[in-house]
C-alpha atoms as a PDB file:
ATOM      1  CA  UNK A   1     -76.171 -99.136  90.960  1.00  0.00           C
ATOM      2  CA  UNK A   2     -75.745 -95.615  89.066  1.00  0.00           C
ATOM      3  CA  UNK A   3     -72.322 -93.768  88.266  1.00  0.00           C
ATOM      4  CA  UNK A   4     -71.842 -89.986  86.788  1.00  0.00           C
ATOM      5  CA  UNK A   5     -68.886 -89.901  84.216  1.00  0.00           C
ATOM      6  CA  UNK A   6     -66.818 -88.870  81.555  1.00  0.00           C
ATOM      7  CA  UNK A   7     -64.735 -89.794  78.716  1.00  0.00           C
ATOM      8  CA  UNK A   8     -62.106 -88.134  76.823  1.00  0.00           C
ATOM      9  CA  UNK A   9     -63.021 -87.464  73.275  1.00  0.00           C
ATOM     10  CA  UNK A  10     -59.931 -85.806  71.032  1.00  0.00           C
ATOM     11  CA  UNK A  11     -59.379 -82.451  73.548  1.00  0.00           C
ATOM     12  CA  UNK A  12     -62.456 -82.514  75.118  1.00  0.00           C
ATOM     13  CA  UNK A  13     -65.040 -84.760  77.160  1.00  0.00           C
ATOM     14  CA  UNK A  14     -68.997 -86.328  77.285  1.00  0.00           C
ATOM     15  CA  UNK A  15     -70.491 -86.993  79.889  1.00  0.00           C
ATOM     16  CA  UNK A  16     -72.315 -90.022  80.412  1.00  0.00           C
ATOM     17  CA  UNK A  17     -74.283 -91.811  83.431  1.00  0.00           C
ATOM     18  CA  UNK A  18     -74.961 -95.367  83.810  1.00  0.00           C
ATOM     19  CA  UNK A  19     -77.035 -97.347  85.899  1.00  0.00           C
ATOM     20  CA  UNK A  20     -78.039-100.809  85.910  1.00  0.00           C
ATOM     21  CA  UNK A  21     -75.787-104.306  86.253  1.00  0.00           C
ATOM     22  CA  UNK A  22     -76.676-106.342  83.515  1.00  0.00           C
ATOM     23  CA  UNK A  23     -74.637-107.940  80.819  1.00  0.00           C
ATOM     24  CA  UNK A  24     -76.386-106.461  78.183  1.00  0.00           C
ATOM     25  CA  UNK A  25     -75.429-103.192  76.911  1.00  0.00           C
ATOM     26  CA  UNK A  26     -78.403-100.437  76.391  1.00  0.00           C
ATOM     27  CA  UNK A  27     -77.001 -96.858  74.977  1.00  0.00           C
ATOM     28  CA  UNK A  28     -79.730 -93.750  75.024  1.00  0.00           C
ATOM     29  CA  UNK A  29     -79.058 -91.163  73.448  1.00  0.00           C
ATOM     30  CA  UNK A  30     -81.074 -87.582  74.339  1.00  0.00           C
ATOM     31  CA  UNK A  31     -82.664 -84.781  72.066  1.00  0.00           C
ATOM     32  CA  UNK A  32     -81.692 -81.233  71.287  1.00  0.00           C
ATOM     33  CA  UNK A  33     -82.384 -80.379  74.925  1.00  0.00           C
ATOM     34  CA  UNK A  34     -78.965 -82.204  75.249  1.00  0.00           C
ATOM     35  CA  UNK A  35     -77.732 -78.543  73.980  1.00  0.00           C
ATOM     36  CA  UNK A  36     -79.646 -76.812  76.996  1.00  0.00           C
ATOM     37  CA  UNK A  37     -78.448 -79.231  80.198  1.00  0.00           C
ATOM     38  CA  UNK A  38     -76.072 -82.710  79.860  1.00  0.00           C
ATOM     39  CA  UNK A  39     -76.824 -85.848  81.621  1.00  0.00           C
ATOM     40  CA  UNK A  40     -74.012 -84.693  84.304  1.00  0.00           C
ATOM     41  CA  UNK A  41     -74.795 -85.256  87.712  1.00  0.00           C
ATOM     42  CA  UNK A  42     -78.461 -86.680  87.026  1.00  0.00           C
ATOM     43  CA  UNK A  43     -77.585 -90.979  86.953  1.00  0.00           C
ATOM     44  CA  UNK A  44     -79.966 -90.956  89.984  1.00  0.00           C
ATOM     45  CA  UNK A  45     -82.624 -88.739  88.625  1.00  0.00           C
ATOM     46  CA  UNK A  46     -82.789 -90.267  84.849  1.00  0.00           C
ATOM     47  CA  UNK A  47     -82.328 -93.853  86.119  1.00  0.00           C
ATOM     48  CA  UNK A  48     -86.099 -93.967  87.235  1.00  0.00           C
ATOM     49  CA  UNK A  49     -87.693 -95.072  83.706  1.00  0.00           C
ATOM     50  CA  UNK A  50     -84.862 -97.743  83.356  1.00  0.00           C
ATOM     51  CA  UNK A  51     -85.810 -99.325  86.556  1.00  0.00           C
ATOM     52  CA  UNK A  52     -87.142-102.412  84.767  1.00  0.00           C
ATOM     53  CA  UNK A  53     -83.785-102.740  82.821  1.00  0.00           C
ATOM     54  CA  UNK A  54     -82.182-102.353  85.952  1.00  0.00           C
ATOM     55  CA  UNK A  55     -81.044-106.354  86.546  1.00  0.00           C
ATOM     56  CA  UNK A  56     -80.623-107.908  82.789  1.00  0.00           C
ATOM     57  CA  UNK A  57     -79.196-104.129  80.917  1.00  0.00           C
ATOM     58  CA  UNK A  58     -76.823-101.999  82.090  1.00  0.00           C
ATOM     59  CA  UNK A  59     -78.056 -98.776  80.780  1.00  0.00           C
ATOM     60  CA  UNK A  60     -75.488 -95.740  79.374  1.00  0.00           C
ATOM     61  CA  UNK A  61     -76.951 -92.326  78.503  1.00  0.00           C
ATOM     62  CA  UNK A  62     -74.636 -90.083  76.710  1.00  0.00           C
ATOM     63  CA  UNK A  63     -74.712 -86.022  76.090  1.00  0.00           C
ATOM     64  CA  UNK A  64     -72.639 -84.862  73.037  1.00  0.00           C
ATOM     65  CA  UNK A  65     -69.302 -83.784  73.491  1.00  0.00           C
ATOM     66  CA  UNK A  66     -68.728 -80.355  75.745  1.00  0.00           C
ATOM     67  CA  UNK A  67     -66.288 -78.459  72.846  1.00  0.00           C
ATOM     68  CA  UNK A  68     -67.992 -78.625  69.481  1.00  0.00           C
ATOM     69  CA  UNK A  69     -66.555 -77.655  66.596  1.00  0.00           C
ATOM     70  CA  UNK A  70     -68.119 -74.852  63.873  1.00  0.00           C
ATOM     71  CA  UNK A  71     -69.650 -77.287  61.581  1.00  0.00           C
ATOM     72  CA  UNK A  72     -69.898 -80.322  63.625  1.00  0.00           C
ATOM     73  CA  UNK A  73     -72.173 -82.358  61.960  1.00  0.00           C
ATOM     74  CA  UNK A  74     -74.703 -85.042  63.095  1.00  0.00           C
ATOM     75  CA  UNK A  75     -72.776 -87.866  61.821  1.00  0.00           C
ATOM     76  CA  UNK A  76     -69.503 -86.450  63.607  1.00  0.00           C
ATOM     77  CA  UNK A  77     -71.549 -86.704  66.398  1.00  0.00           C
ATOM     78  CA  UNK A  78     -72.185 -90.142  65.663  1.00  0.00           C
ATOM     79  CA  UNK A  79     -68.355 -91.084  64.888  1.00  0.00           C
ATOM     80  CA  UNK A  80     -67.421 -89.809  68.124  1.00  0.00           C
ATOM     81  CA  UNK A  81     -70.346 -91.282  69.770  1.00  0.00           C
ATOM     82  CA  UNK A  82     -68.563 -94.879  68.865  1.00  0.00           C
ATOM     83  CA  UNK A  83     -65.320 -93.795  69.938  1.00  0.00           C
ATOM     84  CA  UNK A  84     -67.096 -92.601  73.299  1.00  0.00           C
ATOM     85  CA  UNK A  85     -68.590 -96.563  73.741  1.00  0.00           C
ATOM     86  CA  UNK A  86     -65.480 -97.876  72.246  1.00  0.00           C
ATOM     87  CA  UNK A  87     -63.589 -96.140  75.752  1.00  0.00           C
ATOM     88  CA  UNK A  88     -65.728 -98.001  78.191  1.00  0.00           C
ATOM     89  CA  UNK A  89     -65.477-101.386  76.675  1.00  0.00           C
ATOM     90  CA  UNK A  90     -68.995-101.365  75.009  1.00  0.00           C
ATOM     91  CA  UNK A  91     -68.467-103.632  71.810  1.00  0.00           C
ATOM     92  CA  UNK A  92     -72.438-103.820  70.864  1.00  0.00           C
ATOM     93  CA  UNK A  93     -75.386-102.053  72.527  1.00  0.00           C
ATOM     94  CA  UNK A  94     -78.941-101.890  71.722  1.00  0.00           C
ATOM     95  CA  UNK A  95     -79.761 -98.368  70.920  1.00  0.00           C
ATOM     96  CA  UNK A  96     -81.975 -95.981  72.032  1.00  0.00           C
ATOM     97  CA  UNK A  97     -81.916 -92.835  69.851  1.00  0.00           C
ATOM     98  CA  UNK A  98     -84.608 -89.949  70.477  1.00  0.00           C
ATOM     99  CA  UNK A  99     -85.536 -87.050  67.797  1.00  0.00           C
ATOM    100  CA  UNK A 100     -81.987 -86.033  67.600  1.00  0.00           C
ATOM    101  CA  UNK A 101     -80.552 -88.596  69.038  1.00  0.00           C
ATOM    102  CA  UNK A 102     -82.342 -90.913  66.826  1.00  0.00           C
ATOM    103  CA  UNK A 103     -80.689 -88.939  63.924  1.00  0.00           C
ATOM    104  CA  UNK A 104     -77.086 -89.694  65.362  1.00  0.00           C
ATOM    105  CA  UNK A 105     -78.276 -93.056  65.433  1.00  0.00           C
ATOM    106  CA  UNK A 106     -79.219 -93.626  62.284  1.00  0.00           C
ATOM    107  CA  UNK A 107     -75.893 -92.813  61.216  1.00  0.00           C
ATOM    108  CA  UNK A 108     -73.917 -95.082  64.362  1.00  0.00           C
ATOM    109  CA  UNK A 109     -76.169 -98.275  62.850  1.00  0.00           C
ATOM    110  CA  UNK A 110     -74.823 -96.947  59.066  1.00  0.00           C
ATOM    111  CA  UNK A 111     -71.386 -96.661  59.413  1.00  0.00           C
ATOM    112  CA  UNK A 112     -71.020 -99.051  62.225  1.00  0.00           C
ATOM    113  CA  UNK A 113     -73.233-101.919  62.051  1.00  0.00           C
ATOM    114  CA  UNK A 114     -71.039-103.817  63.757  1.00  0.00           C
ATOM    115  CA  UNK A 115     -71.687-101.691  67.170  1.00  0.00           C
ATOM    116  CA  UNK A 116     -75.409-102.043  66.824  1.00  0.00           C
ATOM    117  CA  UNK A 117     -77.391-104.865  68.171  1.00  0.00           C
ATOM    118  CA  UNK A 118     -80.589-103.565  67.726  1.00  0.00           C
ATOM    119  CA  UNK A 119     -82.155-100.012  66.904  1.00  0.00           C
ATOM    120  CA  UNK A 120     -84.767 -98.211  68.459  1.00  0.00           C
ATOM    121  CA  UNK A 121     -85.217 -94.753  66.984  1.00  0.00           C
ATOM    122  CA  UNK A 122     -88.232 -92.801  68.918  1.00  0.00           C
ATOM    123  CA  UNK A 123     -90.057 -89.769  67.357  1.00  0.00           C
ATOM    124  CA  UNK A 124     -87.466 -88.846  64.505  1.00  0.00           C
ATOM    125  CA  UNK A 125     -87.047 -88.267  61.045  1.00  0.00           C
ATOM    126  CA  UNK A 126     -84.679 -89.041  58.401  1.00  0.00           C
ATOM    127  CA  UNK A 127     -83.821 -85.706  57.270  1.00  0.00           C
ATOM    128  CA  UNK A 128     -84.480 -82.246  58.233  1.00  0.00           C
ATOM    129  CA  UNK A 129     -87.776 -82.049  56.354  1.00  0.00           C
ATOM    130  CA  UNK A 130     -90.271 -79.439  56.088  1.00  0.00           C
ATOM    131  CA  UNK A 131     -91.738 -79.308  59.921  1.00  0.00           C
ATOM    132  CA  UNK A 132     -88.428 -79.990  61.156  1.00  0.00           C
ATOM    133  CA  UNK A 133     -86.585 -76.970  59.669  1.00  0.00           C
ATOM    134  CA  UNK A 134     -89.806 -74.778  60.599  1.00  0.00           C
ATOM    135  CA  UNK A 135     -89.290 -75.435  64.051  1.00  0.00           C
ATOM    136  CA  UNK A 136     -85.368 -75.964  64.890  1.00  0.00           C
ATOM    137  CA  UNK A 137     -85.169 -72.744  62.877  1.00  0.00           C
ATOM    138  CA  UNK A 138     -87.424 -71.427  64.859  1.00  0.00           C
ATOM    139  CA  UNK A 139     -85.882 -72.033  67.910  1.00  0.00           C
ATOM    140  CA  UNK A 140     -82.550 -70.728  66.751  1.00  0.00           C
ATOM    141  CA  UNK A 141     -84.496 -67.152  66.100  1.00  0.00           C
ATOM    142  CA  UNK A 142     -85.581 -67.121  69.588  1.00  0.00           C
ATOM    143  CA  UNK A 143     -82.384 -67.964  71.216  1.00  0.00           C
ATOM    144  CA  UNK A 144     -80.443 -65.156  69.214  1.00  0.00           C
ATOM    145  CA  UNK A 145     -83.155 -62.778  70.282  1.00  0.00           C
ATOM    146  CA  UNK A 146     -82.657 -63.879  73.807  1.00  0.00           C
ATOM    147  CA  UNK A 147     -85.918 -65.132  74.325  1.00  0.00           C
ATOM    148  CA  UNK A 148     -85.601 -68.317  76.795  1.00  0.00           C
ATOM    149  CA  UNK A 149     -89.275 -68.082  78.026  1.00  0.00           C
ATOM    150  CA  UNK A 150     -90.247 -68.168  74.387  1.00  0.00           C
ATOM    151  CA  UNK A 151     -87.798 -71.116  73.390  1.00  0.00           C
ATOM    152  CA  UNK A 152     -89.600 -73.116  76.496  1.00  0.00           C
ATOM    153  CA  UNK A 153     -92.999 -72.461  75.427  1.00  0.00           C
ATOM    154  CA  UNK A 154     -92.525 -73.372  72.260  1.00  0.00           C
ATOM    155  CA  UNK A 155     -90.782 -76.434  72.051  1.00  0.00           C
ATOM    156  CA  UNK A 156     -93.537 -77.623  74.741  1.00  0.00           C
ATOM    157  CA  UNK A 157     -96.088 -76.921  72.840  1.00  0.00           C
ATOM    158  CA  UNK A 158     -94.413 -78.780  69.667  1.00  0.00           C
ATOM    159  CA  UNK A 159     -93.814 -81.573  72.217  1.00  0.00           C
ATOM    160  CA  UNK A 160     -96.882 -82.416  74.160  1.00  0.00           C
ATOM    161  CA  UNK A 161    -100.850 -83.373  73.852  1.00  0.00           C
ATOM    162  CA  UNK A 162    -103.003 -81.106  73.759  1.00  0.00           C
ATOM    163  CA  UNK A 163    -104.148 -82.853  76.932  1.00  0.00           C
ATOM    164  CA  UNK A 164    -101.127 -82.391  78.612  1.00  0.00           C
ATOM    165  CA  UNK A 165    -100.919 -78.911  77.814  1.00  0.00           C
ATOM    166  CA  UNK A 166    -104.171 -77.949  79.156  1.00  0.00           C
ATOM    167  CA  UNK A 167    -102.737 -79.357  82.418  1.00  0.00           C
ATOM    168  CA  UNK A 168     -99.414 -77.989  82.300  1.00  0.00           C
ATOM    169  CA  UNK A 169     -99.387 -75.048  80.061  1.00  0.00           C
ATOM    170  CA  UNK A 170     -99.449 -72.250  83.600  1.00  0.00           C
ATOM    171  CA  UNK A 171     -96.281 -73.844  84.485  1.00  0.00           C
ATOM    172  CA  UNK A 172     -94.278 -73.603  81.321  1.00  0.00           C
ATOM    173  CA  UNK A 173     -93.004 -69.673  81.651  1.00  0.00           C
ATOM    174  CA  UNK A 174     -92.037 -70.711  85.377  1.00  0.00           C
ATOM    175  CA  UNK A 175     -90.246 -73.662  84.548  1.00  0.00           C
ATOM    176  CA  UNK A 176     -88.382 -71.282  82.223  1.00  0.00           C
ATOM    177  CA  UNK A 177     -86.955 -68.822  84.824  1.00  0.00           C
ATOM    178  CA  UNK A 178     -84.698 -72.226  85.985  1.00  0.00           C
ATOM    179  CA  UNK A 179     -83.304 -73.901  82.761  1.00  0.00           C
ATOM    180  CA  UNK A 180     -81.347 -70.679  80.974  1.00  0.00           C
ATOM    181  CA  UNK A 181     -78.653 -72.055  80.092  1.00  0.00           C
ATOM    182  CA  UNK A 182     -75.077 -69.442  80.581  1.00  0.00           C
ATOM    183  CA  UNK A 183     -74.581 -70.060  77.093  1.00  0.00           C
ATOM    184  CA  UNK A 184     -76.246 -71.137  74.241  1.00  0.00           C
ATOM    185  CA  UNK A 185     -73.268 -72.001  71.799  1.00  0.00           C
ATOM    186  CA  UNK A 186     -73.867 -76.016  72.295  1.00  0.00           C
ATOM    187  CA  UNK A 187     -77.387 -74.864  71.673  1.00  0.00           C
ATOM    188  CA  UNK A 188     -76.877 -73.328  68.366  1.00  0.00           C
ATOM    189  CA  UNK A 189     -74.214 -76.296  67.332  1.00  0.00           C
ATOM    190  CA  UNK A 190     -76.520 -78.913  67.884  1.00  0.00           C
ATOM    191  CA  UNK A 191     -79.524 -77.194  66.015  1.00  0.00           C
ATOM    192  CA  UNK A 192     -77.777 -76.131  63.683  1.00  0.00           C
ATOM    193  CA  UNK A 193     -76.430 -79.837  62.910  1.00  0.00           C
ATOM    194  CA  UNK A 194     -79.695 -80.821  62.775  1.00  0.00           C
ATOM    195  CA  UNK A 195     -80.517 -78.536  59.633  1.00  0.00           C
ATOM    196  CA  UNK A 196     -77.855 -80.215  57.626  1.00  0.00           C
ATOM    197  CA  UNK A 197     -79.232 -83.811  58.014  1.00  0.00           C
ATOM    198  CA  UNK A 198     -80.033 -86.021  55.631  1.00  0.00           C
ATOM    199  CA  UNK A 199     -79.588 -89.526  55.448  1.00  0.00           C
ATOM    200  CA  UNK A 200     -82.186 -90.770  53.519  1.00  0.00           C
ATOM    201  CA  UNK A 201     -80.114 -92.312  50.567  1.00  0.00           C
ATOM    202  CA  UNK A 202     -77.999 -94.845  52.924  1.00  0.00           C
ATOM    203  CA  UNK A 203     -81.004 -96.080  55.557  1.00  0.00           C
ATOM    204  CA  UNK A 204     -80.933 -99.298  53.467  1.00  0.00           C
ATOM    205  CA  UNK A 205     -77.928-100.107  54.483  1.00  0.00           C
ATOM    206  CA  UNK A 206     -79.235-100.760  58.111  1.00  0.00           C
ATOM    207  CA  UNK A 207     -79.274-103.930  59.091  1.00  0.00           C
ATOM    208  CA  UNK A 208     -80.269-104.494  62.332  1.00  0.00           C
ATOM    209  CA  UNK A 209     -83.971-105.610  64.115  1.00  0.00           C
ATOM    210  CA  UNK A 210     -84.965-101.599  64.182  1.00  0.00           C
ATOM    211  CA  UNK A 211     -88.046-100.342  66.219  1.00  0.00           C
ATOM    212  CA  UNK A 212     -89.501 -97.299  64.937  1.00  0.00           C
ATOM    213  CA  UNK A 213     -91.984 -95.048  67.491  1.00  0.00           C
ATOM    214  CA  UNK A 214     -94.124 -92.300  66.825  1.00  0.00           C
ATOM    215  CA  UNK A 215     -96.697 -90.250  67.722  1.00  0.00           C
ATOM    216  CA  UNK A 216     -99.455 -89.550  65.486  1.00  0.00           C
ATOM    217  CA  UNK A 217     -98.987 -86.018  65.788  1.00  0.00           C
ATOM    218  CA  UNK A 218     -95.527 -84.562  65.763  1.00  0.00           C
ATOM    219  CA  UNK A 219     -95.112 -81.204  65.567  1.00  0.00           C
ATOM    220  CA  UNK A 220     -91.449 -81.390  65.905  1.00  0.00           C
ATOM    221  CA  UNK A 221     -90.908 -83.636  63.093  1.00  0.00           C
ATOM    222  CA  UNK A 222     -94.060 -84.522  61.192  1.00  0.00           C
ATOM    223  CA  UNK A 223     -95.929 -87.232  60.540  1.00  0.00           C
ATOM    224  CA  UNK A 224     -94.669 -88.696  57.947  1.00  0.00           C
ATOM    225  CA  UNK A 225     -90.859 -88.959  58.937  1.00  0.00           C
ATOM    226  CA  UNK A 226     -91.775 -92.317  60.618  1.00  0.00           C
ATOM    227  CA  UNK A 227     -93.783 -93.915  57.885  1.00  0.00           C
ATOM    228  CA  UNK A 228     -90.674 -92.520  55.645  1.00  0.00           C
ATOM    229  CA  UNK A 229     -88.071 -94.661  58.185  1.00  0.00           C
ATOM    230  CA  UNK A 230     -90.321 -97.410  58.091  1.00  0.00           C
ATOM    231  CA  UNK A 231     -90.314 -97.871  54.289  1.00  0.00           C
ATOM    232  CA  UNK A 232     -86.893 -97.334  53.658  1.00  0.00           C
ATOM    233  CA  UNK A 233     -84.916 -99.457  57.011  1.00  0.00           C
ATOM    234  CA  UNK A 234     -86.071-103.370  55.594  1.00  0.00           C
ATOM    235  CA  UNK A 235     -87.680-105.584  58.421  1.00  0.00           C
ATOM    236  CA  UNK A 236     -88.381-102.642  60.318  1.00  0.00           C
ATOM    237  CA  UNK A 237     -90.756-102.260  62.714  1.00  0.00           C
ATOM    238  CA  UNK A 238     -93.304 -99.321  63.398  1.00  0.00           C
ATOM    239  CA  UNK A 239     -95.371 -98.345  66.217  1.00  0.00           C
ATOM    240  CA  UNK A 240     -97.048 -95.146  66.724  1.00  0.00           C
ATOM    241  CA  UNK A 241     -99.026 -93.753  69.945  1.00  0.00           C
ATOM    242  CA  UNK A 242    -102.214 -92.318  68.427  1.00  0.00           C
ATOM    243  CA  UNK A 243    -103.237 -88.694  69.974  1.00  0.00           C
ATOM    244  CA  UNK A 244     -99.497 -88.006  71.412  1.00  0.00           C
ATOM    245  CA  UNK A 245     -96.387 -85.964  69.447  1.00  0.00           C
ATOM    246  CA  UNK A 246     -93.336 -85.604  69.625  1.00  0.00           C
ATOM    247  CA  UNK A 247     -93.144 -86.312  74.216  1.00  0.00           C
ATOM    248  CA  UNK A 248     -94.709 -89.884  73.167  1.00  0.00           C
ATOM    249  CA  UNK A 249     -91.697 -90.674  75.183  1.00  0.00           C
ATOM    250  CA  UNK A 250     -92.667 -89.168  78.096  1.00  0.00           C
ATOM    251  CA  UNK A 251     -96.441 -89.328  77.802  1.00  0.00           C
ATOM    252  CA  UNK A 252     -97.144 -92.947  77.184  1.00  0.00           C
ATOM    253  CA  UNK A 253     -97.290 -94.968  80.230  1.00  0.00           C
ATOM    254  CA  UNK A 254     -95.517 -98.143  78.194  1.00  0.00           C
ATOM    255  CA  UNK A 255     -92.963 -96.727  76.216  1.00  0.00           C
ATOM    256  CA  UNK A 256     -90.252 -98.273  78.105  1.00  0.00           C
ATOM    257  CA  UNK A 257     -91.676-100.969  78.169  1.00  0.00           C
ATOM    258  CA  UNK A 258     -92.327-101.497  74.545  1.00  0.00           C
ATOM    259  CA  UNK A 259     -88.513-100.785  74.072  1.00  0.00           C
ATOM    260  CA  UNK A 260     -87.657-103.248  76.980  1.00  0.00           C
ATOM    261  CA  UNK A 261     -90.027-106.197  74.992  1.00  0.00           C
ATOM    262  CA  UNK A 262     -88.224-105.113  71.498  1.00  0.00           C
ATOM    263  CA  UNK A 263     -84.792-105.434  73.152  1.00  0.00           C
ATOM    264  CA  UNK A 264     -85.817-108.574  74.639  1.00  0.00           C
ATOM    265  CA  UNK A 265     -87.002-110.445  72.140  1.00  0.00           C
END
């Protein structure tokens, strides 16, 4: 069972889909390629890695709002992320935050503890260290230069192994030509939130079992933001994929299945 929606956030919207009829409540949230394409339409098409949660989860993925505000920062994102679950009845969810969205959920298991059941936050950092500002700010250059083909090519290559990019690489200024987006404002809004964030002083005051994952070489968000999670979120977890980055999430055959066992437990 899948469904494409929306709710109503202030004078706006998010979209969300949801598949999956279990009791339990599991809430993904995606990456700054949220800022490129939403979740809308694609329940069917995302639902395929959740097929295992499929009978005991029922599994909401979120985009951010469509109308962002100058400003809007990553734990704004995270406020209206609650009110967003809040709308469709979810009380508590295990969370599934990646690179970005792992940074909105640091902040949803901060100021609303209460909402969190457990935390998994996959290949992200706690603030928007050294690596992380090189290549969001990057990024931003080669959007307002225009340059989509370059954007693609070079968040892949920050993303993948060098395996996978060996097998892929050809493909990358191809796959371009199909995912310009006709604007890049939620683009810019969502990278540029990312530059501002910093949330290393409260992490302690997460409470919740927390799964950290990482690969052991990000070059999205370094290598150290996980260790730097790890030390600071108490009883915290940590488990990184050794030769993968930043696509850990994509590339290793059990990550779902390491979340499913965490959530589980």
């Amino acid at each position: 069972m899948w469904k494409n929606g929306s709710v109503t956030i202030g004078d706006t919207d998010m979209y969300y889909v949801s598949f999956g009829t279990g009791e339990k409540k599991l809430v993904v949230l995606p990456g700054l390629s949220d800022g490129l394409a939403t979740v809308k339409g694609k329940a069917l098409i995302l639902s395929t890695s959740y097929r295992k949660f499929s009978r005991d989860y029922t599994v909401y993925m979120f985009s951010r709002k469509n109308e962002m505000p100058e400003g809007y920062s990553i734990r704004d994102m995270a406020h209206d992320q609650i009110l967003a679950m809040k709308d469709l009845g979810i009380s508590q969810a295990y969370l599934l935050g990646v690179s970005q969205g792992g940074m909105i959920a640091q902040y949803m298991a901060i100021d609303h503890p209460e909402m969190v059941k457990k935390l998994i936050l996959a290949v992200t950092a706690p603030d928007a260290n050294a690596v992380v500002k090189d290549a969001v700010s990057g990024w931003i250059d080669m959007v307002r230069r225009g340059n989509h083909t370059s954007l693609m090519i070079d968040t892949a290559e920050k993303m993948y192994s060098e395996k996978y990019l060996q097998k892929n690489r050809k493909y990358f200024p191809l796959i371009a030509k199909f995912t310009k987006p006709r604007t890049y404002d939620r683009f810019l809004k969502n990278a540029c939130a990312i530059l501002e964030f910093d949330c290393r002083d409260e992490l302690s005051k997460i409470s919740c079992p927390t799964l950290i994952i990482a690969g052991s070489d990000d070059h999205t968000v370094g290598n150290d933001a996980a260790a730097e999670l790890n030390k600071a979120i108490a009883g915290s977890e940590l488990y990184v994929y050794e030769g993968l980055g930043h696509g850990a999430f994509e590339e290793a055959k059990d990550f779902y299945d390491r979340v499913r066992e965490f959530c589980d437990r």
